[in-house]
N, C-alpha and C. Protein backbone atom coordinates (compact mmCIF):
# COMPACT_ATOMS: atom_id res chain seq x y z
N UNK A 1 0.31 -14.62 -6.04
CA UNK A 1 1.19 -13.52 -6.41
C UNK A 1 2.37 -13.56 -5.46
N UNK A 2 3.79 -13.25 -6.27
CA UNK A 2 4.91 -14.11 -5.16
C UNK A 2 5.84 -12.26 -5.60
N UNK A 3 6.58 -11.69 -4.66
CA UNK A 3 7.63 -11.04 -4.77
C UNK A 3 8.72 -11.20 -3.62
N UNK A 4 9.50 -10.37 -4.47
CA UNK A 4 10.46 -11.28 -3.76
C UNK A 4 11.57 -9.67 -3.39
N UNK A 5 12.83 -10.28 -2.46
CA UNK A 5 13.32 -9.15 -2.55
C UNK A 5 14.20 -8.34 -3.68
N UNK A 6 14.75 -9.42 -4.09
CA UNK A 6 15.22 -9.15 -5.89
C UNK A 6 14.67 -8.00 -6.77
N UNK A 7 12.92 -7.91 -6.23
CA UNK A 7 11.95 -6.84 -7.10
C UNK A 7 11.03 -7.87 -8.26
N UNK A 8 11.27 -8.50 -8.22
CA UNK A 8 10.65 -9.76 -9.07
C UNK A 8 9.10 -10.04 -8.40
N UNK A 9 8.12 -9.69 -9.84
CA UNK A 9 6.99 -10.30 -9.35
C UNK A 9 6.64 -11.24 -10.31
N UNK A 10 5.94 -12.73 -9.66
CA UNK A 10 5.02 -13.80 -10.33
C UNK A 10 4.00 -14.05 -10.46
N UNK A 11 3.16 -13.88 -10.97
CA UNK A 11 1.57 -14.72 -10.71
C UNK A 11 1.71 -16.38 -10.84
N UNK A 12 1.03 -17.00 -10.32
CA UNK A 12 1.40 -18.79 -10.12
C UNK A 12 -0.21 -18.83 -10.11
N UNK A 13 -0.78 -20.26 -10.73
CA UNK A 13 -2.29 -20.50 -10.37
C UNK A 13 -2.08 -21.77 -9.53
N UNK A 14 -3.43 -22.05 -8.67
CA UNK A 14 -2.44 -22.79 -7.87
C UNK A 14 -2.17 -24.82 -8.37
N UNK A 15 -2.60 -24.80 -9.24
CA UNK A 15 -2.60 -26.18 -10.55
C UNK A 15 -1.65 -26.47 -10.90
N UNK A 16 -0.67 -25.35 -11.48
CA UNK A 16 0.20 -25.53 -12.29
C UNK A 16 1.46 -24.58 -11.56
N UNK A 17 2.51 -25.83 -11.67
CA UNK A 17 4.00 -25.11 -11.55
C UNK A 17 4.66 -23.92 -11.78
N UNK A 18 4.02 -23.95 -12.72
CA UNK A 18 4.97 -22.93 -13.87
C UNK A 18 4.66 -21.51 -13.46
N UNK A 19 5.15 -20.19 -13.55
CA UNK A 19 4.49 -18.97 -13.72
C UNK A 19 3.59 -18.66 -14.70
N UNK A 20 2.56 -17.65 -14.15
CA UNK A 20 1.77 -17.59 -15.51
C UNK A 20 2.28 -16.11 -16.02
N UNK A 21 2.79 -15.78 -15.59
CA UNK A 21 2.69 -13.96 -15.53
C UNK A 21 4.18 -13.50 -14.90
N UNK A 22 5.06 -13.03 -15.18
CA UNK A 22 5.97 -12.56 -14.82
C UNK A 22 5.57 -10.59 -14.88
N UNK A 23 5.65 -10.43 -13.77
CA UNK A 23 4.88 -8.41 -13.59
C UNK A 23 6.50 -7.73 -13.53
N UNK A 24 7.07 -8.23 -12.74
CA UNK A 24 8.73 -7.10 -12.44
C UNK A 24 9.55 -8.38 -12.85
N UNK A 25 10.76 -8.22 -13.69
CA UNK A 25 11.92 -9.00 -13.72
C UNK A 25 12.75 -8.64 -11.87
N UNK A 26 13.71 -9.66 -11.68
CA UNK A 26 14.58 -9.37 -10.85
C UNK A 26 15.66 -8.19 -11.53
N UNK A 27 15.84 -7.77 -10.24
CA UNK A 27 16.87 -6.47 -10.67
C UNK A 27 16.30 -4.72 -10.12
N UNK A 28 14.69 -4.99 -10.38
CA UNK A 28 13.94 -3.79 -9.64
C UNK A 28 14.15 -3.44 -8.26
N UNK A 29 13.67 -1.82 -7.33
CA UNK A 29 13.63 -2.67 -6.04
C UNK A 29 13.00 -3.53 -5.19
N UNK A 30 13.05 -4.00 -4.15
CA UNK A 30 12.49 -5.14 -3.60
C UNK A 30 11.28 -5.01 -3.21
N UNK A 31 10.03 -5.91 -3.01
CA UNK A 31 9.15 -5.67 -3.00
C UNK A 31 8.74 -5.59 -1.74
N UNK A 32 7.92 -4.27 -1.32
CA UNK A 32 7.52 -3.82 0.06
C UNK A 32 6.10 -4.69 0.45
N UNK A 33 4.70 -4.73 -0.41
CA UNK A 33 4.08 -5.20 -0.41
C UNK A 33 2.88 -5.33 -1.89
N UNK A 34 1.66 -6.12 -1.41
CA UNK A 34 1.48 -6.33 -3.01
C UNK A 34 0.01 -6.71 -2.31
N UNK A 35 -0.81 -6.18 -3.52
CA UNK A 35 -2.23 -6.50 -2.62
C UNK A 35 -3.01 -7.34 -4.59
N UNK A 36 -4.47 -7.79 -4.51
CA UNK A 36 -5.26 -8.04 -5.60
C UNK A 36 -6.24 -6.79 -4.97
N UNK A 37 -7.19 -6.57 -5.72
CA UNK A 37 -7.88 -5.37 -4.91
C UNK A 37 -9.24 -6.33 -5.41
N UNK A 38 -10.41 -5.89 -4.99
CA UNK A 38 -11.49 -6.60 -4.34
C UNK A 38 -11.96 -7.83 -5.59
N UNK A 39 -12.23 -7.27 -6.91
CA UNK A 39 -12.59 -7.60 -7.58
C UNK A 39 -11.69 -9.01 -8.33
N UNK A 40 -10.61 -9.08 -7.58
CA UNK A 40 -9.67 -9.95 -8.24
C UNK A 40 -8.85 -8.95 -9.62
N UNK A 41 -9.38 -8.15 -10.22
CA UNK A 41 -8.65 -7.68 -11.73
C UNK A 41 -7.64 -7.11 -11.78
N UNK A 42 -7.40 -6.92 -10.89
CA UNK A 42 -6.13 -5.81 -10.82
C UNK A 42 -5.13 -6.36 -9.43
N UNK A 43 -3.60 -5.89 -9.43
CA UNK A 43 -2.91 -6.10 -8.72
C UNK A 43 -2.23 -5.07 -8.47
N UNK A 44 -1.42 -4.29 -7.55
CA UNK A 44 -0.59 -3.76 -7.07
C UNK A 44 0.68 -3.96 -6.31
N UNK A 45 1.08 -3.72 -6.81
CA UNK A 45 2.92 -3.85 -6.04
C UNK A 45 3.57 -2.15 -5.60
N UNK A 46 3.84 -2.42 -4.15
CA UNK A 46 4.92 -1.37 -3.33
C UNK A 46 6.39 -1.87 -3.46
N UNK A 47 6.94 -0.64 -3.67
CA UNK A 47 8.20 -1.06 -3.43
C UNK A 47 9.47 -0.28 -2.70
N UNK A 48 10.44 -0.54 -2.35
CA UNK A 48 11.61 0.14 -1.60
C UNK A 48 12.04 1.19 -2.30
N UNK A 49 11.75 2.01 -3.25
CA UNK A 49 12.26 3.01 -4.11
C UNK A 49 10.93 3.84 -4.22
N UNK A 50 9.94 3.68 -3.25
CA UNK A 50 8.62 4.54 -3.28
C UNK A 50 7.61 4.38 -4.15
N UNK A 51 7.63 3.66 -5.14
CA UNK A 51 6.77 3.31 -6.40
C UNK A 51 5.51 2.28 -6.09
N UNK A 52 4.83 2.63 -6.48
CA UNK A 52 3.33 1.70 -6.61
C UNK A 52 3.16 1.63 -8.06
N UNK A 53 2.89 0.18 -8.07
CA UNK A 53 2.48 0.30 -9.67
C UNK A 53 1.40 -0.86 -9.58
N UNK A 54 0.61 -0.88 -10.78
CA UNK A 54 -0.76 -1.39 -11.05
C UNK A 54 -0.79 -2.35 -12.06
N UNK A 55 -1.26 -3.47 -12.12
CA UNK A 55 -0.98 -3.82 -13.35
C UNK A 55 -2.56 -4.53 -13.22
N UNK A 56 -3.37 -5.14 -14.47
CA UNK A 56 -4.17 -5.72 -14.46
C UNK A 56 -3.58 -7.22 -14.65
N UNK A 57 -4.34 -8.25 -14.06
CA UNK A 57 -4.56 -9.55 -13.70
C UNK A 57 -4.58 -10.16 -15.37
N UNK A 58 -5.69 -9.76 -15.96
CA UNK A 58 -5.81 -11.03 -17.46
C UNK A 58 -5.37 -10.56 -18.35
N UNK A 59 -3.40 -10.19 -18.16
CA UNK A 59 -2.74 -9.98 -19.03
C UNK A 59 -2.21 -11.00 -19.50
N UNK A 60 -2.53 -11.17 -21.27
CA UNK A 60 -1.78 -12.10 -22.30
C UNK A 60 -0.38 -12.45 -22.64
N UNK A 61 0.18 -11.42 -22.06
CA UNK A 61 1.80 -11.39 -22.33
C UNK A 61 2.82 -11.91 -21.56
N UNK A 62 3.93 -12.49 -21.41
CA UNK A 62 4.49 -12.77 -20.37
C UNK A 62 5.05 -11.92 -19.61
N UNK A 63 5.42 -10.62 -20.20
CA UNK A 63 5.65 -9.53 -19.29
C UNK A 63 5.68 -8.28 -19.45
N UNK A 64 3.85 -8.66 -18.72
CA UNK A 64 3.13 -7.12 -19.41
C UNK A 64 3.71 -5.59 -18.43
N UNK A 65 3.44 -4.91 -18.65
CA UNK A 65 3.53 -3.37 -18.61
C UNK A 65 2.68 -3.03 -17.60
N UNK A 66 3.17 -2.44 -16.37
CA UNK A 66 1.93 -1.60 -15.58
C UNK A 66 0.98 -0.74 -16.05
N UNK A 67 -0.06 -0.61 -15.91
CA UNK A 67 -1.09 0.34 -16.68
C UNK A 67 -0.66 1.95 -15.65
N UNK A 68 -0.23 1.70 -14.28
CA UNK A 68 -0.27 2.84 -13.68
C UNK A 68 1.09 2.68 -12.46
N UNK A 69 2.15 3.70 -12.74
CA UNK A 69 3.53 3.50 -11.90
C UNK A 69 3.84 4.75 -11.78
N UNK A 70 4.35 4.98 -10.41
CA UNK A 70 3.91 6.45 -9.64
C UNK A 70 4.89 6.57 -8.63
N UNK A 71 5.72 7.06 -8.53
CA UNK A 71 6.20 7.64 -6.95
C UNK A 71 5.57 8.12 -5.74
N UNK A 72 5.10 7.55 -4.92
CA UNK A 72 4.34 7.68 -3.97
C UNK A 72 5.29 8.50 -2.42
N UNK A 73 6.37 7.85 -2.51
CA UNK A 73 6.57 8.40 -1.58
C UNK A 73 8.34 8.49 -1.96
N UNK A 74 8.85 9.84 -1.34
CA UNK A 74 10.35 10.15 -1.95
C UNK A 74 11.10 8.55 -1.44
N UNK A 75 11.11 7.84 -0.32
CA UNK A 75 12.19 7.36 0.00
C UNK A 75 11.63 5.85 -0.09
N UNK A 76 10.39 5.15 0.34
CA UNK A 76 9.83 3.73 0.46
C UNK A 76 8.44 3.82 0.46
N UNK A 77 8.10 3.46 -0.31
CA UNK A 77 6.69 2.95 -0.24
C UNK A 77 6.32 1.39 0.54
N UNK A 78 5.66 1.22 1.77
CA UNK A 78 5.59 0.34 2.85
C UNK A 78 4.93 -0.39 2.81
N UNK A 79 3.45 -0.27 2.11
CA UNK A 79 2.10 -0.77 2.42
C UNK A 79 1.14 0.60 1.76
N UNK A 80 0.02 0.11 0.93
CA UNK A 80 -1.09 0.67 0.29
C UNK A 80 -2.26 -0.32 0.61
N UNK A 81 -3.92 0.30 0.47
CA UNK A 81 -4.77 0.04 0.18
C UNK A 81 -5.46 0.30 -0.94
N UNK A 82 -6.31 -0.47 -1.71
CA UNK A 82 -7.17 -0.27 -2.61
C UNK A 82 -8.40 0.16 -1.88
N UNK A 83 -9.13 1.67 -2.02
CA UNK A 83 -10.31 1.86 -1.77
C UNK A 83 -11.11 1.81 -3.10
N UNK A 84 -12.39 1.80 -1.82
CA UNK A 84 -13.69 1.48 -3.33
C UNK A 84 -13.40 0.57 -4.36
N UNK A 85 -13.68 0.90 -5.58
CA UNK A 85 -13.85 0.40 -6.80
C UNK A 85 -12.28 0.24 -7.02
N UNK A 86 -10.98 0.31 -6.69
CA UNK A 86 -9.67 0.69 -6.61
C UNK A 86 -9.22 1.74 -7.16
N UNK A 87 -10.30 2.79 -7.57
CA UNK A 87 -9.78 3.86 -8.13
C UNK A 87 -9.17 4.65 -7.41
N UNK A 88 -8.99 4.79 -6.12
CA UNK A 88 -8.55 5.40 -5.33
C UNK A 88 -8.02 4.36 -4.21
N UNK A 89 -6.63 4.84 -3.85
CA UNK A 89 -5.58 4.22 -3.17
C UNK A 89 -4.87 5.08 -2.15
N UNK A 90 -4.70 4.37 -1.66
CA UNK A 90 -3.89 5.22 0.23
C UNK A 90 -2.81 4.36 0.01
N UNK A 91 -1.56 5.16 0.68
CA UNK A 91 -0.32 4.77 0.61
C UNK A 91 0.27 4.56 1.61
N UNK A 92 1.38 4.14 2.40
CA UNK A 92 2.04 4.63 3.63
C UNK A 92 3.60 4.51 2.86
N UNK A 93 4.10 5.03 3.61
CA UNK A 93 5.62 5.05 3.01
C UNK A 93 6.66 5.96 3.95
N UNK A 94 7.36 6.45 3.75
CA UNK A 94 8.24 7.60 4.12
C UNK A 94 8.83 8.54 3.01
N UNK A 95 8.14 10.06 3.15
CA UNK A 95 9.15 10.92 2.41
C UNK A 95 9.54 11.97 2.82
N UNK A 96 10.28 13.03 2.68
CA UNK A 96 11.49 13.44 3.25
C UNK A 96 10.65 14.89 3.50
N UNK A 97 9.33 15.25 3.59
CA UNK A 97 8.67 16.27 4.03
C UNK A 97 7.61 15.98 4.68
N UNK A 98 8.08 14.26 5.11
CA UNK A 98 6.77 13.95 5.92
C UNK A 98 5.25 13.23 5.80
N UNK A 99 5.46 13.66 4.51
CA UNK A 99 3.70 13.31 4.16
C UNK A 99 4.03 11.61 3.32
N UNK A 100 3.67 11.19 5.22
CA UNK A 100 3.73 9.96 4.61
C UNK A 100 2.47 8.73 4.40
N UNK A 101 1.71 9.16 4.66
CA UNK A 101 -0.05 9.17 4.14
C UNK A 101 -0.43 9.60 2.94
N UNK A 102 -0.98 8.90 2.44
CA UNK A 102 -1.26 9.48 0.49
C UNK A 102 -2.72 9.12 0.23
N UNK A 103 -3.50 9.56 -0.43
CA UNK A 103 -4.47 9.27 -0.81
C UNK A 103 -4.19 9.63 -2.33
N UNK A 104 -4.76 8.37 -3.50
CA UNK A 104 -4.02 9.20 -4.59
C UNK A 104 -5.41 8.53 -5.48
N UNK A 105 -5.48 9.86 -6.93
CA UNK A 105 -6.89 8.65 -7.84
C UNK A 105 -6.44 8.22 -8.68
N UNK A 106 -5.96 7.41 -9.11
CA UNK A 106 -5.80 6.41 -10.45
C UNK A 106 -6.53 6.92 -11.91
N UNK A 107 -7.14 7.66 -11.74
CA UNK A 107 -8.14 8.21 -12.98
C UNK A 107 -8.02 9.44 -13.52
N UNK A 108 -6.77 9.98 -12.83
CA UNK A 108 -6.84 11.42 -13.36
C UNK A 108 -5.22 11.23 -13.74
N UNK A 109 -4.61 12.52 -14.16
CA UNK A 109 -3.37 12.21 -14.47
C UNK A 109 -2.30 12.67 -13.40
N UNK A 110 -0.84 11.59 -13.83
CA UNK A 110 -0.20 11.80 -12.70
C UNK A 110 0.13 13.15 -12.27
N UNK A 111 0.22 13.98 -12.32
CA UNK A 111 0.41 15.34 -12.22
C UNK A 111 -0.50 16.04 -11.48
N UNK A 112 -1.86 15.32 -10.97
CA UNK A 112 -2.82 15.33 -10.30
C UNK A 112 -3.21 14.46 -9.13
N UNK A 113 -3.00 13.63 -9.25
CA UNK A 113 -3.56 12.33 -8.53
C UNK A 113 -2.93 12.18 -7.03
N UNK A 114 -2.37 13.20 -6.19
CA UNK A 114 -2.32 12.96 -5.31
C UNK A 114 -3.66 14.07 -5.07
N UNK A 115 -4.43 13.18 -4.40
CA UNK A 115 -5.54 14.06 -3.30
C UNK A 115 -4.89 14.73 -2.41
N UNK A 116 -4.47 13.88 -0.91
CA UNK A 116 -4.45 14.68 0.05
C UNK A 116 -2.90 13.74 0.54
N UNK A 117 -2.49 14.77 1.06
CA UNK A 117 -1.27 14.06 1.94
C UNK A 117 -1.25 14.48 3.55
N UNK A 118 -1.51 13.13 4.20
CA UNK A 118 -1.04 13.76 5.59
C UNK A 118 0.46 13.98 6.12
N UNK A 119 0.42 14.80 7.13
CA UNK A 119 2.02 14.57 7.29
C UNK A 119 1.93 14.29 9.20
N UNK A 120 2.27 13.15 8.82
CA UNK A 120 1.95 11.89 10.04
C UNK A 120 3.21 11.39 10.61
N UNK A 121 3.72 10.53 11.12
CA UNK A 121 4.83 9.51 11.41
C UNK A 121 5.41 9.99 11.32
N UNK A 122 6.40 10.52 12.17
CA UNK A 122 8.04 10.56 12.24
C UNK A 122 8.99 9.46 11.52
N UNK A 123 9.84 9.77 10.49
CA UNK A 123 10.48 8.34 10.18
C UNK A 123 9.61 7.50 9.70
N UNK A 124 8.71 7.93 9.13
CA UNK A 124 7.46 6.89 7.97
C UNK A 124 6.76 5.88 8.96
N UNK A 125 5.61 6.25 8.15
CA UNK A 125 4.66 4.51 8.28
C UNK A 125 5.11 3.74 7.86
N UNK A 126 4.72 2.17 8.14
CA UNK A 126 4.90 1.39 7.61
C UNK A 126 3.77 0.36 7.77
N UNK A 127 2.76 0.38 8.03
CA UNK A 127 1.20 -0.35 7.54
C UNK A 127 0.64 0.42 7.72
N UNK A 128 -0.56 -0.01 6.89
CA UNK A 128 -2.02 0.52 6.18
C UNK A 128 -3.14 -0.59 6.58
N UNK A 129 -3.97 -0.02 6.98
CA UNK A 129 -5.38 -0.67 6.67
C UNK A 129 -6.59 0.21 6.28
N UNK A 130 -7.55 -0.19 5.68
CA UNK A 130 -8.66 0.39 5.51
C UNK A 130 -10.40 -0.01 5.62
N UNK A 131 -10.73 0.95 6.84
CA UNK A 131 -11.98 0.17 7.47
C UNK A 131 -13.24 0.87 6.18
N UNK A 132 -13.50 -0.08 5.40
CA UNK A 132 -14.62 0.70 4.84
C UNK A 132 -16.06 1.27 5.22
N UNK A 133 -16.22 0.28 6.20
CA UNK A 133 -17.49 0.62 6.81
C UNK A 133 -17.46 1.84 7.21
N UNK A 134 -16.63 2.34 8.12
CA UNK A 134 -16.19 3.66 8.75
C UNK A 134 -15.45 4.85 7.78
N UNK A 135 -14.97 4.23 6.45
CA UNK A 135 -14.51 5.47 5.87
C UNK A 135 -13.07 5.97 6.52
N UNK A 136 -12.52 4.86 7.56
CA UNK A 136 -11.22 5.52 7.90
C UNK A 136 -10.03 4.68 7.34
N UNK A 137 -8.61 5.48 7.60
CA UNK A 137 -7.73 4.50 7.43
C UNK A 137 -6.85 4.42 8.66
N UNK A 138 -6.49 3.10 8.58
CA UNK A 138 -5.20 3.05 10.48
C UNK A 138 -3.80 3.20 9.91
N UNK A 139 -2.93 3.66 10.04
CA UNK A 139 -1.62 3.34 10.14
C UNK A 139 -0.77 3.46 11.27
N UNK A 140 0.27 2.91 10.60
CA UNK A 140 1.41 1.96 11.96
C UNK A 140 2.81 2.91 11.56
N UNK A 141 3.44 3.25 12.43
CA UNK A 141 4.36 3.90 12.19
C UNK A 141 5.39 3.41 12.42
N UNK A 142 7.06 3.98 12.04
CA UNK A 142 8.04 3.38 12.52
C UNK A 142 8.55 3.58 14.16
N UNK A 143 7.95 4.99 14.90
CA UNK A 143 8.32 4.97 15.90
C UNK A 143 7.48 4.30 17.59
N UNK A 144 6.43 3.38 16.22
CA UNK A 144 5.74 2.85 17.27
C UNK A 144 3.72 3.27 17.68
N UNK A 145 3.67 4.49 16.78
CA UNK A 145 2.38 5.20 16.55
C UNK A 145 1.40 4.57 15.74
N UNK A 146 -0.04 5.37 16.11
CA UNK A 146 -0.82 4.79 15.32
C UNK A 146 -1.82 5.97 14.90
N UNK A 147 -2.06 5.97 13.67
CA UNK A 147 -2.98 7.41 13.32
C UNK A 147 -3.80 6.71 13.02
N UNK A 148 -5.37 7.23 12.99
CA UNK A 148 -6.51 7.27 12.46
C UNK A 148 -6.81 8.12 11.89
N UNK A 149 -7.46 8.31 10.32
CA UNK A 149 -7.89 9.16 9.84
C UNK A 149 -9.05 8.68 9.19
N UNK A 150 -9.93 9.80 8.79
CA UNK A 150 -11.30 9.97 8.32
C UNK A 150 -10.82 10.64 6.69
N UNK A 151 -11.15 9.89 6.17
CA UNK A 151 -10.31 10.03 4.36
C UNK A 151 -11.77 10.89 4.04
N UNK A 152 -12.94 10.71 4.34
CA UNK A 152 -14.07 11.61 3.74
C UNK A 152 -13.62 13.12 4.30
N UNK A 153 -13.59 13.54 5.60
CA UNK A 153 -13.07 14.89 5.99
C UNK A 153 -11.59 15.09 5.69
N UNK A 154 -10.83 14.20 5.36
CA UNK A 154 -9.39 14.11 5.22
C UNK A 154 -8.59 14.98 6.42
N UNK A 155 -8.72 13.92 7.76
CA UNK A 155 -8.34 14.54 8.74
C UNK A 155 -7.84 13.42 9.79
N UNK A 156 -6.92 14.10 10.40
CA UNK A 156 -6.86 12.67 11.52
C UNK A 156 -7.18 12.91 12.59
N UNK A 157 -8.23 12.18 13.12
CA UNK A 157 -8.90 11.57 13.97
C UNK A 157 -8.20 11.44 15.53
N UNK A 158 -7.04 10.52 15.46
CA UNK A 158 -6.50 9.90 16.92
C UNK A 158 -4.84 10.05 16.96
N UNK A 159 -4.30 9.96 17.07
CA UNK A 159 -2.90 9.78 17.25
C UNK A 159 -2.56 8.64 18.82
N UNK A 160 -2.08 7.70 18.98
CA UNK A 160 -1.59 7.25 20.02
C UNK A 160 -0.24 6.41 19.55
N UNK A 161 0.54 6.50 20.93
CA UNK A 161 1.72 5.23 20.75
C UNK A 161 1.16 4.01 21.37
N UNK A 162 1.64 2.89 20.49
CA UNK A 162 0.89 1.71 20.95
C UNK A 162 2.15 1.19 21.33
N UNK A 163 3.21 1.19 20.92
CA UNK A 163 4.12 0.36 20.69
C UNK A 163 5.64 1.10 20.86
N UNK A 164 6.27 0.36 21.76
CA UNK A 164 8.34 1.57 21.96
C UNK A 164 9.05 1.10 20.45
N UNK A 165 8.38 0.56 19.56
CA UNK A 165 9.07 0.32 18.22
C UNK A 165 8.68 0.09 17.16
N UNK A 166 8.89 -0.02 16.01
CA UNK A 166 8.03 -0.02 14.87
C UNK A 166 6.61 -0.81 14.82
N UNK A 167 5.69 -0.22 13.96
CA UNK A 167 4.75 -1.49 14.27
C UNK A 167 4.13 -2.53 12.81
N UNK A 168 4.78 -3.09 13.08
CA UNK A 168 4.48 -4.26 11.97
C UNK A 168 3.50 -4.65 11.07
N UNK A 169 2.76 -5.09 11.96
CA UNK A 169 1.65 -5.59 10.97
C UNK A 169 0.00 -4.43 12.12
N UNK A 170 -0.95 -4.51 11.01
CA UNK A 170 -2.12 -4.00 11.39
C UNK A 170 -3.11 -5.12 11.07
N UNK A 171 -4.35 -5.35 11.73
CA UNK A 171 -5.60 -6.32 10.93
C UNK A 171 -6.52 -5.64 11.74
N UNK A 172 -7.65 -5.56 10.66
CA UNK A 172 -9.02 -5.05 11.43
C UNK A 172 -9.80 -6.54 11.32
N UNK A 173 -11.01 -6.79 12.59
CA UNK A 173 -12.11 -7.39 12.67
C UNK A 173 -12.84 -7.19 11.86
N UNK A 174 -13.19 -8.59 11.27
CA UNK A 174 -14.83 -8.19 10.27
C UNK A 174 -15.97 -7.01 10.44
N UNK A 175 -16.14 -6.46 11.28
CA UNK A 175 -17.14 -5.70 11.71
C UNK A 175 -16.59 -4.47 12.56
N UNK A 176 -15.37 -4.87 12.04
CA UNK A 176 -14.50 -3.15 12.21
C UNK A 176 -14.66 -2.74 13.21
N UNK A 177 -15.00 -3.15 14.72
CA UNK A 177 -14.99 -2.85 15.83
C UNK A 177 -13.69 -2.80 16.88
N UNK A 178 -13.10 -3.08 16.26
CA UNK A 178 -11.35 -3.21 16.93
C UNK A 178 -10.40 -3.54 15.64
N UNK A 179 -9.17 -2.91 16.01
CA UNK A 179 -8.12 -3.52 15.35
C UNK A 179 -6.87 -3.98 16.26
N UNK A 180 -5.84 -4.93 15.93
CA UNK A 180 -4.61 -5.58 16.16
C UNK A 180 -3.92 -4.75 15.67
N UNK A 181 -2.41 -4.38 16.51
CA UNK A 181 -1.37 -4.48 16.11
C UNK A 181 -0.77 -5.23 16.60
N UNK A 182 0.65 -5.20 15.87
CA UNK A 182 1.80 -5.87 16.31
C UNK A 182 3.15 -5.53 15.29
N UNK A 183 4.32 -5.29 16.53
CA UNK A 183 5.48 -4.25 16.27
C UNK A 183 6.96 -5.05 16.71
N UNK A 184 7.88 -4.41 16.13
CA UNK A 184 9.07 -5.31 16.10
C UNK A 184 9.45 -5.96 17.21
N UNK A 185 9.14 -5.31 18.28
CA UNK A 185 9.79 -5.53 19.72
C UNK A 185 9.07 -7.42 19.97
């Protein structure tokens, strides 16, 4: 799965040259990030205009239709996780009241589907991870922070600065006993 900043997404197998799947033409906004969620069936794309959208994997068409496209966050959507079964998704992003933590369900209608919003990060998150074992999620902020939250109590947990500047990327250990960051500086 290839995006690009154009807003253009591809599916490619890795055999054959060609695209199999064209998901966004160029021209959309650019793509923030893009996950498969566990099962392989489904895909997701973030993007710079706050939108998450969903599309399933063994689409016939050359350029099928999201099943599920959402404003997540007023200004950028940064980085999401697929929890569980992917019916339920965490967001990070930045929007302009703060709540830039999302927990949202895919199964109910949009007019519903935000669960809970934290209002976290100054100036937005910008990574996500999600420890399943533990039921929490980490995010990385732009001013260098890091929240922990407990998505079952829907609460946060920790707050620390790790970092004097944004923080980039997040990865948890197999056995969820530590996580990495790493931030612009």
């Amino acid at each position: 799965l290839t995006g690009a900043q154009d807003g253009s997404v591809r599916m490619f197998e890795w055999t054959r040259p060609q695209q199999l799947v064209c998901f966004r033409q160029a021209g959309n906004a650019r793509v923030t990030r893009m996950y498969f969620n566990s099962q392989g069936n489904k895909c997701g794309v973030a993007d710079g205009e706050g939108f998450l959208s969903i599309w399933q994997v063994n689409q016939t068409t050359s350029n099928p239709k999201p099943y599920l496209s959402w404003q997540c966050h007023s200004k950028t959507t940064s980085d999401f996780a697929f929890i569980t079964s992917s019916s339920l998704v965490a967001t990070s992003g930045q929007s302009n009241d703060n709540r830039n933590v999302c927990l949202w369900d895919t199964l109910v209608s949009s007019g519903n589907s935000l669960i809970h919003a934290f209002t976290c990060h100054d100036h937005g998150a910008t990574v996500l991870q999600y420890a399943p074992k533990h039921q929490l999620l980490v995010s990385g902020g732009r001013k260098g922070y890091i929240c922990i939250f407990d998505i079952r109590q829907r609460q946060i947990l920790y707050t620390f600065q790790a970092h004097e500047s944004a923080v980039k990327a997040l990865a948890l250990d197999p056995s969820e006993d530590y996580f990495v960051t790493g931030s612009a500086e």
